[in-house]
N, C-alpha and C. Protein backbone atom coordinates (compact mmCIF):
# COMPACT_ATOMS: atom_id res chain seq x y z
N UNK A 1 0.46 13.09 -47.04
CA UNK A 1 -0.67 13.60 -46.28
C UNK A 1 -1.68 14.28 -47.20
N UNK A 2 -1.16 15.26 -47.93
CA UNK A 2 -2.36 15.32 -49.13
C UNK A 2 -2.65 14.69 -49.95
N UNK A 3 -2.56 13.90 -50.20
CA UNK A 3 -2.69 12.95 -51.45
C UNK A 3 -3.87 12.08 -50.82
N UNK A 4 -3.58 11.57 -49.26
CA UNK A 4 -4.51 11.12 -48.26
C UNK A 4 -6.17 11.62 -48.18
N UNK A 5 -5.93 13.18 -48.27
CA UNK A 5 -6.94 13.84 -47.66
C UNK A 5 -7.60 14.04 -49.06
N UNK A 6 -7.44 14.27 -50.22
CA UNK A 6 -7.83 14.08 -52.00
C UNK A 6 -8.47 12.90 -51.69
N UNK A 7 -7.76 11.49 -51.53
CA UNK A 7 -8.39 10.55 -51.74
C UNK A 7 -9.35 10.11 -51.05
N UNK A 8 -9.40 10.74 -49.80
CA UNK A 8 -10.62 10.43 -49.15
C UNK A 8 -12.05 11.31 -49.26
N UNK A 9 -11.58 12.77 -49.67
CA UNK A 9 -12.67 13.38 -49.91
C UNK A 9 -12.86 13.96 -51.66
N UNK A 10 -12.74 12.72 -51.99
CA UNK A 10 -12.64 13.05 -54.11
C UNK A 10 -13.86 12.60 -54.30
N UNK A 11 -14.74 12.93 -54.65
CA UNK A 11 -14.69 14.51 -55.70
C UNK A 11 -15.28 15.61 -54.97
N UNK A 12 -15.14 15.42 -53.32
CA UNK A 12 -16.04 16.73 -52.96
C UNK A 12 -15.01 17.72 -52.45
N UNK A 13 -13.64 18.16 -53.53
CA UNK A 13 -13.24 19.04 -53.19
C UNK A 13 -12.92 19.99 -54.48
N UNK A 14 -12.55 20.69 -54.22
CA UNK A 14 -11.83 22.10 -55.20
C UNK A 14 -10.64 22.39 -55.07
N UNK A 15 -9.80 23.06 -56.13
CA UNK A 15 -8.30 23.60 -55.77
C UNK A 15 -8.50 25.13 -56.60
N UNK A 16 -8.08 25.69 -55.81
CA UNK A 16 -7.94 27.38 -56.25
C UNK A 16 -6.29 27.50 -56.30
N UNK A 17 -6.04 27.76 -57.49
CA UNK A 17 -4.39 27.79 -57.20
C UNK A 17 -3.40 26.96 -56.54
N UNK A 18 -3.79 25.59 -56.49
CA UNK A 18 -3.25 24.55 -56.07
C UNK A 18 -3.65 24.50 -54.53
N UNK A 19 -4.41 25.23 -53.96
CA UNK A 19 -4.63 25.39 -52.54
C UNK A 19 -6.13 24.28 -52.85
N UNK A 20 -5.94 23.33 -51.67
CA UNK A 20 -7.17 22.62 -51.49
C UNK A 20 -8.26 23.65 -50.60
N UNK A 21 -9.45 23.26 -50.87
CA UNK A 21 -10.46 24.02 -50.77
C UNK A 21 -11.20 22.79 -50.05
N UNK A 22 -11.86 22.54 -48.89
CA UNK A 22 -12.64 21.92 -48.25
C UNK A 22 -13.46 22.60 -47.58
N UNK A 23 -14.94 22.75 -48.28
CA UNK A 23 -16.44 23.46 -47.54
C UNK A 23 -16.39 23.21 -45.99
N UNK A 24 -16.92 21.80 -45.60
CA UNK A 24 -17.17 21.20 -44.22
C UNK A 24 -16.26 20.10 -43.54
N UNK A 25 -17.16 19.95 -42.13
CA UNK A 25 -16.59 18.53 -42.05
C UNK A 25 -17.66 17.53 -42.95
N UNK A 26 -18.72 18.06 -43.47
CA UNK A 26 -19.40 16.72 -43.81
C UNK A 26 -18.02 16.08 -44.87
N UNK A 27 -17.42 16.71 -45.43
CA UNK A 27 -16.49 16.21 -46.34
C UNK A 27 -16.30 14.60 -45.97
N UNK A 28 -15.80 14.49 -44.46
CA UNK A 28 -15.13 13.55 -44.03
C UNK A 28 -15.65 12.30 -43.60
N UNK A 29 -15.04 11.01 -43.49
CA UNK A 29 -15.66 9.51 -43.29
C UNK A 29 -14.17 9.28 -42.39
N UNK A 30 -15.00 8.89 -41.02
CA UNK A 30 -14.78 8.22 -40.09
C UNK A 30 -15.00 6.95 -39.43
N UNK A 31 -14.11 6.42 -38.60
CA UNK A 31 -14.54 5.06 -38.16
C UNK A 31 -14.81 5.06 -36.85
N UNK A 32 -15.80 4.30 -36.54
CA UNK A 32 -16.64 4.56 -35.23
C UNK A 32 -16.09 3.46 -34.15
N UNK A 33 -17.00 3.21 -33.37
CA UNK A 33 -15.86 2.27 -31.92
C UNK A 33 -15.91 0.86 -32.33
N UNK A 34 -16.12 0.98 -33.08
CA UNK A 34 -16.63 -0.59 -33.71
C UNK A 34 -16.11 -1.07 -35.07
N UNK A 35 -15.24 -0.01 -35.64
CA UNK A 35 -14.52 0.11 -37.10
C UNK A 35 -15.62 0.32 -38.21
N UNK A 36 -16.56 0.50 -38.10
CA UNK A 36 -17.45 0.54 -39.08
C UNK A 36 -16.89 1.84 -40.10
N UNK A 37 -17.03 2.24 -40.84
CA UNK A 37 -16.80 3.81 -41.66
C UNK A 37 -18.35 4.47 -41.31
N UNK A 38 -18.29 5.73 -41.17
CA UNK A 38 -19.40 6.42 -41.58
C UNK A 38 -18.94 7.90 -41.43
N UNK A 39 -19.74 8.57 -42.46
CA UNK A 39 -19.80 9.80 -42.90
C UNK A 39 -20.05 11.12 -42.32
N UNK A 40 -19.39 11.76 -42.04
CA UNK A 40 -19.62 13.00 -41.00
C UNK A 40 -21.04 13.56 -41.37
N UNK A 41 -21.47 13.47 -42.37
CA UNK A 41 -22.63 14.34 -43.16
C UNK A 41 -23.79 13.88 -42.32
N UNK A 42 -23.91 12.95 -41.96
CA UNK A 42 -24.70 12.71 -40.66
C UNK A 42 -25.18 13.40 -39.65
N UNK A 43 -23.92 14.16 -39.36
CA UNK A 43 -24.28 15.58 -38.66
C UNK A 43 -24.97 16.58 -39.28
N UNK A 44 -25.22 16.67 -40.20
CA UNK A 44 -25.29 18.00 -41.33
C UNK A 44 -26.65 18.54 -40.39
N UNK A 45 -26.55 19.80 -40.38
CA UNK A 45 -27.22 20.81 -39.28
C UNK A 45 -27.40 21.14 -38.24
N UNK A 46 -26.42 20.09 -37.64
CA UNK A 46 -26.25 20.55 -36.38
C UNK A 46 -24.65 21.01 -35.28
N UNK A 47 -25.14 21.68 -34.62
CA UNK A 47 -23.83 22.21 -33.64
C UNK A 47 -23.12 21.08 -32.98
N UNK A 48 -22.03 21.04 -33.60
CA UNK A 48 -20.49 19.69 -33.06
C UNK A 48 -19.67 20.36 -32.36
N UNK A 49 -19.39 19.72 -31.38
CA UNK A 49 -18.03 19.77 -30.60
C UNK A 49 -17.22 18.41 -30.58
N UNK A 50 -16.16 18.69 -31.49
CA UNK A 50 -14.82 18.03 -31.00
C UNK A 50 -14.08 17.84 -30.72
N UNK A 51 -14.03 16.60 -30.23
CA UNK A 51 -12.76 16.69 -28.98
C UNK A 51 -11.95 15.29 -28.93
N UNK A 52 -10.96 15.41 -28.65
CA UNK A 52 -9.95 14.61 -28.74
C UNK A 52 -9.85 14.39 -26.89
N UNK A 53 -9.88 12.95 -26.81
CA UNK A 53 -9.83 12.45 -25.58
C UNK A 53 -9.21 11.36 -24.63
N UNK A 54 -9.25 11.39 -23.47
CA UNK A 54 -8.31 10.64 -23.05
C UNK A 54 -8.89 10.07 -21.88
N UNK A 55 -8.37 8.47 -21.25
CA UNK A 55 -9.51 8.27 -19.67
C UNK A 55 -8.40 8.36 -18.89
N UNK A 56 -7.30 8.84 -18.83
CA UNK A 56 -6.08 8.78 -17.81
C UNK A 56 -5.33 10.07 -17.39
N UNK A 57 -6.06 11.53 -17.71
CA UNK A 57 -5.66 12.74 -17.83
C UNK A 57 -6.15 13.62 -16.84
N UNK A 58 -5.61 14.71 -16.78
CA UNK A 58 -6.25 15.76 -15.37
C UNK A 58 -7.20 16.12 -16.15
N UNK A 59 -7.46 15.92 -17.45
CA UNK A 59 -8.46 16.52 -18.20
C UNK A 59 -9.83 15.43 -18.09
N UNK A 60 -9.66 14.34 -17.58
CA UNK A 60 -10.76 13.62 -18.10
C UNK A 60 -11.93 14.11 -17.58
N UNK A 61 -11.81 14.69 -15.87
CA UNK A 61 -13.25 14.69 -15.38
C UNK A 61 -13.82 15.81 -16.74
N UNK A 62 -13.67 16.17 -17.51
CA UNK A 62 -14.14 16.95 -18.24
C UNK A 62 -15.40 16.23 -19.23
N UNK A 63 -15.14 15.11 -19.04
CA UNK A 63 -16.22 14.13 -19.37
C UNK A 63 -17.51 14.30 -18.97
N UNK A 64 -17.70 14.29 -17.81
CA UNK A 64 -18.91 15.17 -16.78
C UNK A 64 -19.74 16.03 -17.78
N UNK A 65 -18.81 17.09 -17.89
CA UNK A 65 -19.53 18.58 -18.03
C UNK A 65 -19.98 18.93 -19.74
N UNK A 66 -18.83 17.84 -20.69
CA UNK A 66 -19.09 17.43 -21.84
C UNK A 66 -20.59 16.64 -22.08
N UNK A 67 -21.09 15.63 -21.40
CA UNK A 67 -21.76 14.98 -20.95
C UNK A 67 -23.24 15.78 -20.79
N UNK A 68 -23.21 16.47 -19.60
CA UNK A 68 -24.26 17.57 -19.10
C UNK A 68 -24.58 18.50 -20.25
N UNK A 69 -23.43 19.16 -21.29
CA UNK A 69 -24.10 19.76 -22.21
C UNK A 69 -24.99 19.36 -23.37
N UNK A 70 -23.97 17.83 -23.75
CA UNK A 70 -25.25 17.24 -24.48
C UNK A 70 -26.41 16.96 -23.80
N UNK A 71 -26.72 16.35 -22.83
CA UNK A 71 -27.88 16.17 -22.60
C UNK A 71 -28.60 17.65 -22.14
N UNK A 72 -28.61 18.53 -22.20
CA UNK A 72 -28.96 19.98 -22.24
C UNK A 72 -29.18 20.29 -23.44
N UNK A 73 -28.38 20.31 -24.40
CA UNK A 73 -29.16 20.85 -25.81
C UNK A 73 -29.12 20.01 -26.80
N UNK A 74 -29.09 18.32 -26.25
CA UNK A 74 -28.95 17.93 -27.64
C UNK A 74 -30.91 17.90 -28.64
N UNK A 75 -31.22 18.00 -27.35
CA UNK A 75 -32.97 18.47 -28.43
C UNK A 75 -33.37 19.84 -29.15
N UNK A 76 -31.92 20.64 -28.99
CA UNK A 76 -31.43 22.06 -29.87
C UNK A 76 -30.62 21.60 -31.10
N UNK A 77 -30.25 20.53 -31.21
CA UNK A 77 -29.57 20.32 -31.96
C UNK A 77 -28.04 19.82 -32.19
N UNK A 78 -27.01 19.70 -30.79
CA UNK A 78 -26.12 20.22 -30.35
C UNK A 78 -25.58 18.24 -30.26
N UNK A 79 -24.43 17.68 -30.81
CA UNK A 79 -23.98 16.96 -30.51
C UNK A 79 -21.68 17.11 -30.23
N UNK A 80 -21.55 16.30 -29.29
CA UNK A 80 -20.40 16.00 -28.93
C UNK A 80 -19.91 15.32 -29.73
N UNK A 81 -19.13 15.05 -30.50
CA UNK A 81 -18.38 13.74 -31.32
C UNK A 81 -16.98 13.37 -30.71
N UNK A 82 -16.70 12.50 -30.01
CA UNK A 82 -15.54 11.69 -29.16
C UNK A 82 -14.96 11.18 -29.95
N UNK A 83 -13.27 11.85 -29.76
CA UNK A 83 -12.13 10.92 -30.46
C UNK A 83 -10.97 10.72 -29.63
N UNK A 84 -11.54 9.40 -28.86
CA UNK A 84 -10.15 9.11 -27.63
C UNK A 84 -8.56 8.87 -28.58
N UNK A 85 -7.77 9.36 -28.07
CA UNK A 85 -6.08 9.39 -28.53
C UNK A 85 -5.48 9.25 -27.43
N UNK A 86 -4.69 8.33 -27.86
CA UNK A 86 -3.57 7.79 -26.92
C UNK A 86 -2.21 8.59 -27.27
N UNK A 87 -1.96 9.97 -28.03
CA UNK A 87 -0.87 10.08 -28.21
C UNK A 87 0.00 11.09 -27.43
N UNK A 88 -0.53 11.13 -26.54
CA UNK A 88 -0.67 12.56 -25.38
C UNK A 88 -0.12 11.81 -23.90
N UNK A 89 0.82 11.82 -23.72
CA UNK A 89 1.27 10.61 -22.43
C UNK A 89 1.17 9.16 -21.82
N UNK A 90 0.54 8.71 -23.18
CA UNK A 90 -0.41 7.48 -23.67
C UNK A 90 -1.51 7.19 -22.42
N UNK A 91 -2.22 8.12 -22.07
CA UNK A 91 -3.45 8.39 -21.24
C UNK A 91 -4.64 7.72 -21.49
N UNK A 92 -4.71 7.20 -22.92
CA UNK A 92 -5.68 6.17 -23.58
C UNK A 92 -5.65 4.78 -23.61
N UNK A 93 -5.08 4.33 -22.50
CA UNK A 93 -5.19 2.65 -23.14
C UNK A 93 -6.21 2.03 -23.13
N UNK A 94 -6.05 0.83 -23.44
CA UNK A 94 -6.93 -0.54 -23.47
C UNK A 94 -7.55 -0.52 -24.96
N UNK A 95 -8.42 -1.47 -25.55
CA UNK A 95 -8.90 -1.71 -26.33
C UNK A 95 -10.40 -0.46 -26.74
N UNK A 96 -10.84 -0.07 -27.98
CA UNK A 96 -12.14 0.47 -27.70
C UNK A 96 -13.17 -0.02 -27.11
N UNK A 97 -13.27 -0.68 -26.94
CA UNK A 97 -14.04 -1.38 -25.92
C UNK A 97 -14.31 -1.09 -24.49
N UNK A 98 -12.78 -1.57 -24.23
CA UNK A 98 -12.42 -1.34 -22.80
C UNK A 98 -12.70 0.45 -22.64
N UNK A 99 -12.49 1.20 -23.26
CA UNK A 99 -12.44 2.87 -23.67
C UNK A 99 -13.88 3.22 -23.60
N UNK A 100 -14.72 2.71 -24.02
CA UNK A 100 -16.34 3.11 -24.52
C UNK A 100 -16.67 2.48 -22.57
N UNK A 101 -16.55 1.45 -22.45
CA UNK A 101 -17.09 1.20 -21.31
C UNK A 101 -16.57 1.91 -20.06
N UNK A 102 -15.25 2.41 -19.67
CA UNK A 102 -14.93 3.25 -18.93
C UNK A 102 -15.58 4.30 -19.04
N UNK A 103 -15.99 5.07 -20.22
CA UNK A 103 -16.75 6.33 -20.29
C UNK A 103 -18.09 6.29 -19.96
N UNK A 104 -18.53 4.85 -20.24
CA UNK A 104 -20.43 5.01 -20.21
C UNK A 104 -20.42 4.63 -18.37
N UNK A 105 -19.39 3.79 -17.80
CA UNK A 105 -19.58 3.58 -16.64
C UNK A 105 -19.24 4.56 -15.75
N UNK A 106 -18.34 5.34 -15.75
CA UNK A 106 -17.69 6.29 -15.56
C UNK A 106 -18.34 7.56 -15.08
N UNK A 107 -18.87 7.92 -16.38
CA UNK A 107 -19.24 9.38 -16.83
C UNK A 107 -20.68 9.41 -17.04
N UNK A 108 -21.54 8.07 -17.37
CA UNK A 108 -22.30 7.46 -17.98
C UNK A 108 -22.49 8.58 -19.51
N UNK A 109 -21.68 8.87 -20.28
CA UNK A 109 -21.59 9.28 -21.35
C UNK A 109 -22.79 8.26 -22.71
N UNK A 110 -23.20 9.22 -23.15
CA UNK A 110 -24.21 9.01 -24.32
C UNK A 110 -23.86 9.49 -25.75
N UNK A 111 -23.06 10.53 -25.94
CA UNK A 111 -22.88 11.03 -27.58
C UNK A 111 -22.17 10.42 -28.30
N UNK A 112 -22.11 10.52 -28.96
CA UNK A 112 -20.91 9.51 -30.51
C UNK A 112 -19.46 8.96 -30.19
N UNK A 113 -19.13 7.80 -29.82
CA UNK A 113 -17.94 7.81 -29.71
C UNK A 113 -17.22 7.35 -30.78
N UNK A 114 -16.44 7.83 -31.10
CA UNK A 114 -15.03 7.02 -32.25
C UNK A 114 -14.47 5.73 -32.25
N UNK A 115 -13.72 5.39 -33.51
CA UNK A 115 -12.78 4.43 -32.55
C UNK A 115 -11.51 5.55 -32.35
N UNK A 116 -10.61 4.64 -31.38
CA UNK A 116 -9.22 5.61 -30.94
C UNK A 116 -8.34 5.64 -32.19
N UNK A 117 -7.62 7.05 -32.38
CA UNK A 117 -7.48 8.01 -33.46
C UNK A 117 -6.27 8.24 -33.38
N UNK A 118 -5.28 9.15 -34.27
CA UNK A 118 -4.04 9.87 -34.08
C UNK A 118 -4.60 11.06 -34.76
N UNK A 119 -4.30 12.47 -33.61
CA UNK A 119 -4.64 13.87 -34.27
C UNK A 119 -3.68 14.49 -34.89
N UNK A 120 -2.25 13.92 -34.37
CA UNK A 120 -0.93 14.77 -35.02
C UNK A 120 -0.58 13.55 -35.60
N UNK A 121 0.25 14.14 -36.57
CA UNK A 121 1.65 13.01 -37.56
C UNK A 121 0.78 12.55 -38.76
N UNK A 122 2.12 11.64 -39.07
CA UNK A 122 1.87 10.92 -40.08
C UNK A 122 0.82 9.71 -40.61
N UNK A 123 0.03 9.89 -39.28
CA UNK A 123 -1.07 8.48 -39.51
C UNK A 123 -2.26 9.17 -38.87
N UNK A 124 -2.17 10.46 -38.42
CA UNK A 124 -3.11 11.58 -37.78
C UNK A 124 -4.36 11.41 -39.41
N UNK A 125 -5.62 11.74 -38.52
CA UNK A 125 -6.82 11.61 -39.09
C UNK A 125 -6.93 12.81 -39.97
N UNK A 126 -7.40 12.72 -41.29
CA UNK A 126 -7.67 13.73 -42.37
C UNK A 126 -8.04 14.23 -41.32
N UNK A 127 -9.95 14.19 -41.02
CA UNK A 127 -10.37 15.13 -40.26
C UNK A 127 -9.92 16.39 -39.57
N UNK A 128 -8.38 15.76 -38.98
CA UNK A 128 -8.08 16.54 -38.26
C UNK A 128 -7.06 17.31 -38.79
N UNK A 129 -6.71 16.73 -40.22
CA UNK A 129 -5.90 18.31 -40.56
C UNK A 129 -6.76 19.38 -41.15
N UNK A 130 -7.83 19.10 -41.37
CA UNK A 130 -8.81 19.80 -41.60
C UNK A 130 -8.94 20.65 -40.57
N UNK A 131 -9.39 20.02 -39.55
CA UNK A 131 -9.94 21.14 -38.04
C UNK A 131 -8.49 22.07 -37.78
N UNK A 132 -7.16 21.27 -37.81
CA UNK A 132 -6.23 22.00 -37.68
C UNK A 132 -5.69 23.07 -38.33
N UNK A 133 -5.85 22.94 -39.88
CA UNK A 133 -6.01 24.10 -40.86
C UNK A 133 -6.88 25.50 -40.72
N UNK A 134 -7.86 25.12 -39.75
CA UNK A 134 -9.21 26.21 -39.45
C UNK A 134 -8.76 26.97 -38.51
N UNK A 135 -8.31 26.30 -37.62
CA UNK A 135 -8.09 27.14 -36.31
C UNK A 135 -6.95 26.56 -35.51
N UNK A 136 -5.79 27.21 -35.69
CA UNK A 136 -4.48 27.00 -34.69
C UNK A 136 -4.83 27.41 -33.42
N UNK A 137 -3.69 26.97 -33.24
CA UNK A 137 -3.27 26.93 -31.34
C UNK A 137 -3.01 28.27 -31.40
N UNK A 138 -4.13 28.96 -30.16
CA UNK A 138 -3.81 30.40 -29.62
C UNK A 138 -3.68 30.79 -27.72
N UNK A 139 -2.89 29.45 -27.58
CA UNK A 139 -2.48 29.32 -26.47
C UNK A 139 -3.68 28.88 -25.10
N UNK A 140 -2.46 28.28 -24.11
CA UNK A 140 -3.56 27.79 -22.83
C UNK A 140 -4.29 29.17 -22.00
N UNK A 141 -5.53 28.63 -21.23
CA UNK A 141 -5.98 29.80 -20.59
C UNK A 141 -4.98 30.19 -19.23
N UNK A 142 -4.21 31.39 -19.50
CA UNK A 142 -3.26 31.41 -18.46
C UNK A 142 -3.45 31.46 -16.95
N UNK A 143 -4.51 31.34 -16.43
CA UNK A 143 -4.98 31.21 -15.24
C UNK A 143 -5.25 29.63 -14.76
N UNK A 144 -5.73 29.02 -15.41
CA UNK A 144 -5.71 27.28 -15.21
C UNK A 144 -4.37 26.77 -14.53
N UNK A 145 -4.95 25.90 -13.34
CA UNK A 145 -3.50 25.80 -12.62
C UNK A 145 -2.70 24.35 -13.89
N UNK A 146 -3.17 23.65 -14.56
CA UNK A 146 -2.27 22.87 -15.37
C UNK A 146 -1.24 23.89 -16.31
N UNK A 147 -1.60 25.38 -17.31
CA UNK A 147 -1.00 25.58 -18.28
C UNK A 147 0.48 25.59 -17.74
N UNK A 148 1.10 25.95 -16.56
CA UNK A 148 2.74 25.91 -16.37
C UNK A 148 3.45 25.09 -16.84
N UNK A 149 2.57 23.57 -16.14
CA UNK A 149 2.93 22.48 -16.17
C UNK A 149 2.51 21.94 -17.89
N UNK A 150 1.96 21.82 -18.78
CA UNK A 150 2.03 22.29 -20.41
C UNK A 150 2.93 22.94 -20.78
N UNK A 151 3.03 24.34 -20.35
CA UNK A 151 3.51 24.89 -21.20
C UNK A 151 5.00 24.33 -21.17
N UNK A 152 5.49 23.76 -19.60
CA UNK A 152 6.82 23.42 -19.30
C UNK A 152 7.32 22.32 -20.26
N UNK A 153 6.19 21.44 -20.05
CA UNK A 153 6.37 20.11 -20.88
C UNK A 153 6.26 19.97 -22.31
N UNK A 154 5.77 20.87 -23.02
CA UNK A 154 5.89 20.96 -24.67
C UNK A 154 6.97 22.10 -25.10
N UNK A 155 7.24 22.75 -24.20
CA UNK A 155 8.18 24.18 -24.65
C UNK A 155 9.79 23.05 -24.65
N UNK A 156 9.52 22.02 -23.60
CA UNK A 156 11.09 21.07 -23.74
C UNK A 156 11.15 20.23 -24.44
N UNK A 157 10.36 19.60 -25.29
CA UNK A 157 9.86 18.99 -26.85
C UNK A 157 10.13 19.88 -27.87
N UNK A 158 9.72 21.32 -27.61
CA UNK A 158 9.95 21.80 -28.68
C UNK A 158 9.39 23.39 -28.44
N UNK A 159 10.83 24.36 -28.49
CA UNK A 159 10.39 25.37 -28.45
C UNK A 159 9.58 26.27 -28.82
N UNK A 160 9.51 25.38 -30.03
CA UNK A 160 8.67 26.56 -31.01
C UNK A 160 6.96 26.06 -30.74
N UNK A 161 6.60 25.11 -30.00
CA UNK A 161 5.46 24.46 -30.04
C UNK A 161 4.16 25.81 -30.13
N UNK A 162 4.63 26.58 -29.81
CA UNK A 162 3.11 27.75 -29.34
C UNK A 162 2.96 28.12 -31.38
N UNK A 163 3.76 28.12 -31.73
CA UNK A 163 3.55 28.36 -33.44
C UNK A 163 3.14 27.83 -34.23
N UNK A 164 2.62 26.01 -33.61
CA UNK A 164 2.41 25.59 -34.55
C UNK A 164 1.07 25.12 -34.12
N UNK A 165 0.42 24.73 -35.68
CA UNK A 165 -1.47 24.29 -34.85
C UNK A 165 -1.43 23.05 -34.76
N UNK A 166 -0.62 22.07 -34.10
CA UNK A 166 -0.85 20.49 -33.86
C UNK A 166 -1.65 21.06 -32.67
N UNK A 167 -2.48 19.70 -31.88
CA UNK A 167 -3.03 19.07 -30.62
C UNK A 167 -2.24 19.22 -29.87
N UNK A 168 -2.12 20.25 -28.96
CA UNK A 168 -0.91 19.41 -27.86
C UNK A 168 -1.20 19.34 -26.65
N UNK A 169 -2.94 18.41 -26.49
CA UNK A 169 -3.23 17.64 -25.57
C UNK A 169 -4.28 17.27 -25.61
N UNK A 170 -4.55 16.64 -24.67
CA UNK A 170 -6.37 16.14 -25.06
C UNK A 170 -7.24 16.46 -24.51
N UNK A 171 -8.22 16.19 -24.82
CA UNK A 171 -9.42 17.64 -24.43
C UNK A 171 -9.17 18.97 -25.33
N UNK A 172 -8.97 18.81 -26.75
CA UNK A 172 -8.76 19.83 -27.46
C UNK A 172 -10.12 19.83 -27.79
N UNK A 173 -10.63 21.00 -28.20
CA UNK A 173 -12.33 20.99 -28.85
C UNK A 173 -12.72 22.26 -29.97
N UNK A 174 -12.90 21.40 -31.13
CA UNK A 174 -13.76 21.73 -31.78
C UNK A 174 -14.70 22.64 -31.77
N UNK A 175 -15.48 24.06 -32.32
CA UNK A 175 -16.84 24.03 -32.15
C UNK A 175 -17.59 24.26 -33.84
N UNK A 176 -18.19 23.42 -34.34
CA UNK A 176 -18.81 23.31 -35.60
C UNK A 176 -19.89 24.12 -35.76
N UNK A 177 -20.27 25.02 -36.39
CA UNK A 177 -21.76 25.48 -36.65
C UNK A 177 -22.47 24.83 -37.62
N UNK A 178 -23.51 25.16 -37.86
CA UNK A 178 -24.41 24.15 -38.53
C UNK A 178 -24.63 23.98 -39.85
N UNK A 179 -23.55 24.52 -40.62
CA UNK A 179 -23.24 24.57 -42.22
C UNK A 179 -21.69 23.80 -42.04
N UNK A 180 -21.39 23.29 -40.98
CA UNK A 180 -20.20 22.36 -40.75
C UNK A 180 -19.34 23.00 -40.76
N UNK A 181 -18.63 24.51 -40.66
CA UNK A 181 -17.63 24.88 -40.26
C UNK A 181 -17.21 25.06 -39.31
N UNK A 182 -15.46 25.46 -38.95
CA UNK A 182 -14.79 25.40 -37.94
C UNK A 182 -15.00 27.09 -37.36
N UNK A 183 -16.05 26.90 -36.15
CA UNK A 183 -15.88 28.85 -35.63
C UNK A 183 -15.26 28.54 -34.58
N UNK A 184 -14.77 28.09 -34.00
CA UNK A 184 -13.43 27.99 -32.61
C UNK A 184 -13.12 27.09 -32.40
N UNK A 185 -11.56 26.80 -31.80
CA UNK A 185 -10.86 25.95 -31.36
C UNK A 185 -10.90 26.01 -29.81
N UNK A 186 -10.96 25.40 -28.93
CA UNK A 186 -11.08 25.58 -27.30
C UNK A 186 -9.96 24.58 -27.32
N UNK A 187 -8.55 24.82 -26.03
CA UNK A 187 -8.19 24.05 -25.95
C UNK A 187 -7.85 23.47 -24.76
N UNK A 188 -7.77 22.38 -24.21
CA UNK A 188 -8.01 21.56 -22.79
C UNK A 188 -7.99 22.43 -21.69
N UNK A 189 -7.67 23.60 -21.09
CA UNK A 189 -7.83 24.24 -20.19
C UNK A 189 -8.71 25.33 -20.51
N UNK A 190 -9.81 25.28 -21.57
CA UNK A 190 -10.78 25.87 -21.59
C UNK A 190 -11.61 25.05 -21.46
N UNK A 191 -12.70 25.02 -20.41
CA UNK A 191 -13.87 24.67 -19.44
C UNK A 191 -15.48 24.64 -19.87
N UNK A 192 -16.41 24.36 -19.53
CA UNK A 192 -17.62 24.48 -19.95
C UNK A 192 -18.14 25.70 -19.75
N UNK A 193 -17.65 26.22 -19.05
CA UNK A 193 -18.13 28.23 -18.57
C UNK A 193 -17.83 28.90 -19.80
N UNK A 194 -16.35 28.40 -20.60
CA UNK A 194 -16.31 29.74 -21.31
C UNK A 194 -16.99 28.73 -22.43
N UNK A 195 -16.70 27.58 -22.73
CA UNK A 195 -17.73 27.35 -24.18
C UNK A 195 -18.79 27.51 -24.33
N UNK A 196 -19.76 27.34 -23.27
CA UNK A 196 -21.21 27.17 -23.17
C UNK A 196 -21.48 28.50 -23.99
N UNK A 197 -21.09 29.50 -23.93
CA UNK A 197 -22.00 30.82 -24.60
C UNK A 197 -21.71 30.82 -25.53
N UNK A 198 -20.66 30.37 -26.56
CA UNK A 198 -20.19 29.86 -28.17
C UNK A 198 -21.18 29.31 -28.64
N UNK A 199 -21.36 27.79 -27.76
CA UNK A 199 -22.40 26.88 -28.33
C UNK A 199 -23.88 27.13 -28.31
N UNK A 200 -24.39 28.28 -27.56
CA UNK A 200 -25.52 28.73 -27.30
C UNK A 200 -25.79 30.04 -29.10
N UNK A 201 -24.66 30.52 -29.12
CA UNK A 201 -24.41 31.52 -29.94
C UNK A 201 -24.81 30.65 -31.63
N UNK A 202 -24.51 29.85 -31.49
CA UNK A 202 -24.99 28.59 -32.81
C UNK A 202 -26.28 27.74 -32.43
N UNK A 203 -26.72 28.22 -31.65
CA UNK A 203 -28.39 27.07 -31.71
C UNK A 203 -28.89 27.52 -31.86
């Protein structure tokens, strides 16, 4: 896994004491719904939210409100970047294709979509050990009627799950400021109410 994340972002990194040192996400090159590669730096100055996603989840209508914020500030600057994953109850199927068109028909969604990704393991996206390195898991919002039903279902996978910073679901999000760092992690039972004043706080 490191040797991975060197080779993909060489020479734009540093080591301080053998600790890798990564500035941004511009660091990173991604593949889009179409396999193409392209370069996060693309973004460079503006406010990202990412999110790891799914079209088969209690989380999806979240698409909506994801949706509504870009088109609200994306003339502030403010883009969504979509990374559907299937590794979450396999809630993602079909082809990207089939994935991009459920969302634009759907949701009628407009911001960046990916192609479909792995956020945890061994074939999990640099990117995302990056975002995961920034900001761990600091638990579901305990009022959301899903976290029981989470917390039930990953605590019997694995007790220790609240300790560690993997994904452990979709609709995890990102929030990037505009020098490309990681200032919060939101995770699927956090809503557009409480992000909206984060993302306002960076435009």
């Amino acid at each position: 896994m490191r040797q991975r994340i060197l080779d993909q972002i060489h020479p734009l990194y540093t080591t301080i004491n053998s600790v890798i040192i990564m500035a941004t996400v511009y660091d990173f090159k991604v593949l889009d719904k179409k396999g193409n590669e392209v370069s996060l730096s693309q973004y460079e100055g503006k406010v990202l939210l990412i999110v790891n996603t799914a079209s088969k989840c209690g989380f999806t209508p979240q698409y909506e409100e994801l949706e509504a914020a870009y088109e609200k500030y994306s003339d502030k600057g403010f883009v969504v970047l979509d990374f559907p994953c299937n590794q979450f109850g396999e809630q993602a199927p079909g082809t990207d294709e089939e994935y991009a068109q459920f969302c634009q028909m759907t949701f009628g969604t407009k911001f960046p979509q990916f192609k479909k990704s792995e956020v945890n393991g061994e074939n999990e996206l640099p990117l995302y050990t990056f975002l995961k390195a920034q900001k761990g898991f600091a638990g579901f919002a305990p009022s959301h009627n899903l976290t029981p039903i989470l917390n039930k279902l990953l605590g019997e996978a694995d007790p220790n799950f609240a300790e560690k910073s993997d994904i452990k679901w979709n609709f995890t999000k990102f929030l990037i400021n505009r020098q490309g760092e990681v200032v919060e992690r939101f995770e699927p039972t956090a809503g557009l109410a409480e992000i909206e004043p984060a993302i306002l706080a960076l435009l």
